[in-house]
Protein backbone atom coordinates (compact mmCIF):
# COMPACT_ATOMS: atom_id res chain seq x y z
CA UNK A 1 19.74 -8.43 -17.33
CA UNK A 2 21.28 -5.56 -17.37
CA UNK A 3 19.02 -2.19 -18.17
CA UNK A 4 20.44 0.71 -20.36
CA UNK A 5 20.42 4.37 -19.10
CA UNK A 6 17.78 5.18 -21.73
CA UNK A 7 15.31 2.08 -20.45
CA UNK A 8 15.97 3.56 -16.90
CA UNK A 9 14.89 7.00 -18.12
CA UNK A 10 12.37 5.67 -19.76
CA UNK A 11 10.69 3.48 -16.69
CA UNK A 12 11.45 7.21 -14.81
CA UNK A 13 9.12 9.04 -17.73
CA UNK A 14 6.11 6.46 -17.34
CA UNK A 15 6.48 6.56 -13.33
CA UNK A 16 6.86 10.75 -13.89
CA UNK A 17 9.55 10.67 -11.84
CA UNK A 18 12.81 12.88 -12.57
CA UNK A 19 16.11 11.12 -12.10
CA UNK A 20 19.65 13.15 -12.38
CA UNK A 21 22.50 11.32 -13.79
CA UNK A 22 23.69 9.73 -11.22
CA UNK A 23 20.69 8.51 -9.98
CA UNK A 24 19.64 6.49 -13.53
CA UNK A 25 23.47 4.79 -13.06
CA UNK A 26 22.38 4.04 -9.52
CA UNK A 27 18.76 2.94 -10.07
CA UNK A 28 19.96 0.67 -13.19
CA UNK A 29 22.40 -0.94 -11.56
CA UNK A 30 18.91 -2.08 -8.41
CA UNK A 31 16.70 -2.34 -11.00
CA UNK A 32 18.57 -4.69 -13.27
CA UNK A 33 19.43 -6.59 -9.72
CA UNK A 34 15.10 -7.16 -8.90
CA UNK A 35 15.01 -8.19 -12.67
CA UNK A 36 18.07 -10.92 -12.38
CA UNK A 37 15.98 -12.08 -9.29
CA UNK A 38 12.76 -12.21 -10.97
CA UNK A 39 14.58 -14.60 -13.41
CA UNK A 40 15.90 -16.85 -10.60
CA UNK A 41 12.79 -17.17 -9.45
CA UNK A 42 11.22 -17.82 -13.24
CA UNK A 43 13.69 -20.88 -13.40
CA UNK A 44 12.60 -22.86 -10.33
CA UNK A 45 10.16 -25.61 -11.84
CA UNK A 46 6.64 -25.23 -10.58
CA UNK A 47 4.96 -27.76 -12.41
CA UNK A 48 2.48 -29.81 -9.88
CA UNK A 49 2.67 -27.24 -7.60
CA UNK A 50 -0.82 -25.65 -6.76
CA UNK A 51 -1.57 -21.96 -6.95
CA UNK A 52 -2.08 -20.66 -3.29
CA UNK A 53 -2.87 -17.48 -1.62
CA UNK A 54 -1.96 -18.53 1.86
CA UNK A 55 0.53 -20.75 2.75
CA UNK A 56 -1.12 -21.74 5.60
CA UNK A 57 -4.69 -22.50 6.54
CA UNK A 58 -6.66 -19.51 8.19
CA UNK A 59 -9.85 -20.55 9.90
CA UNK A 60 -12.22 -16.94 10.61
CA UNK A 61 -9.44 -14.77 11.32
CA UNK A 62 -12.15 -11.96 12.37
CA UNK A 63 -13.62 -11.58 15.82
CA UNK A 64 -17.13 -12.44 16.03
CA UNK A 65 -19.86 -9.53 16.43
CA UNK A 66 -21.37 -8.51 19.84
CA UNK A 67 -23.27 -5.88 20.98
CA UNK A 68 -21.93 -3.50 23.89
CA UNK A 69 -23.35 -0.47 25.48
CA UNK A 70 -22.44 2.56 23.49
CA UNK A 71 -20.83 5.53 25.11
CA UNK A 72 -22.82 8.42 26.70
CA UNK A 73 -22.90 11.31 24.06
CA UNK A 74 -22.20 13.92 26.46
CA UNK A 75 -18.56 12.05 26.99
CA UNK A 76 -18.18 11.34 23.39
CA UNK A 77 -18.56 15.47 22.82
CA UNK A 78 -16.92 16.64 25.54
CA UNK A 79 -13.75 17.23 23.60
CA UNK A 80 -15.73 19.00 20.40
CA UNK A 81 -14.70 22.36 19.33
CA UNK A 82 -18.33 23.10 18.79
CA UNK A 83 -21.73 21.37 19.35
CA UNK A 84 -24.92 21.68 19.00
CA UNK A 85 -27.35 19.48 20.98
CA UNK A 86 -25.77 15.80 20.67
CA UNK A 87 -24.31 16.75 17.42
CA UNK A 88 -20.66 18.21 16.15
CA UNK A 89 -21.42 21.95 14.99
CA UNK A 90 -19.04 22.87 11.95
CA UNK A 91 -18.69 26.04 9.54
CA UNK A 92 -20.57 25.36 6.54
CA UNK A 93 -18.20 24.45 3.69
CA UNK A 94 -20.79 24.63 0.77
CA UNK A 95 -22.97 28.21 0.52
């Protein structure tokens, strides 16, 4: 499927992007390419096939909680600009 230089321009206006001349020849040319591919991939027969968002099982992919000891604050801050008791001290922003 091959796109015109106006649809090109056109896909370039809604993504407010500005293209020169040669680059809406050169984008149609990749862009109609991903759309012939889309179409391959519209042909192959799915029926009986069953949606899936993983094409393998995953079984609690995160690590389990646990407490630890946290650090000592004085080693956490010992690398801050500024502090004030066990805090970060920053310029105001807001008046």
């Amino acid at each position: 499927m091959a796109l015109s230089a106006d649809e090109v321009r056109y896909i370039a206006k809604l993504a407010r992007v500005a293209l020169t001349d040669d680059e809406v020849a050169r984008l149609g040319d990749q862009l109609s390419n991903i759309l012939d591919n889309f179409q391959m991939l519209n042909e192959i027969d799915t029926e009986g096939v069953p949606p899936t968002a993983q094409s393998f099982a995953l079984h609690n992919v995160a690590r389990a909680d646990a407490t630890r000891p946290s650090f000592a604050p004085d080693e956490v801050l010992k690398n801050a600009p500024r502090r004030e008791d066990d805090y970060i001290r920053v310029r105001g922003v807001l008046d």
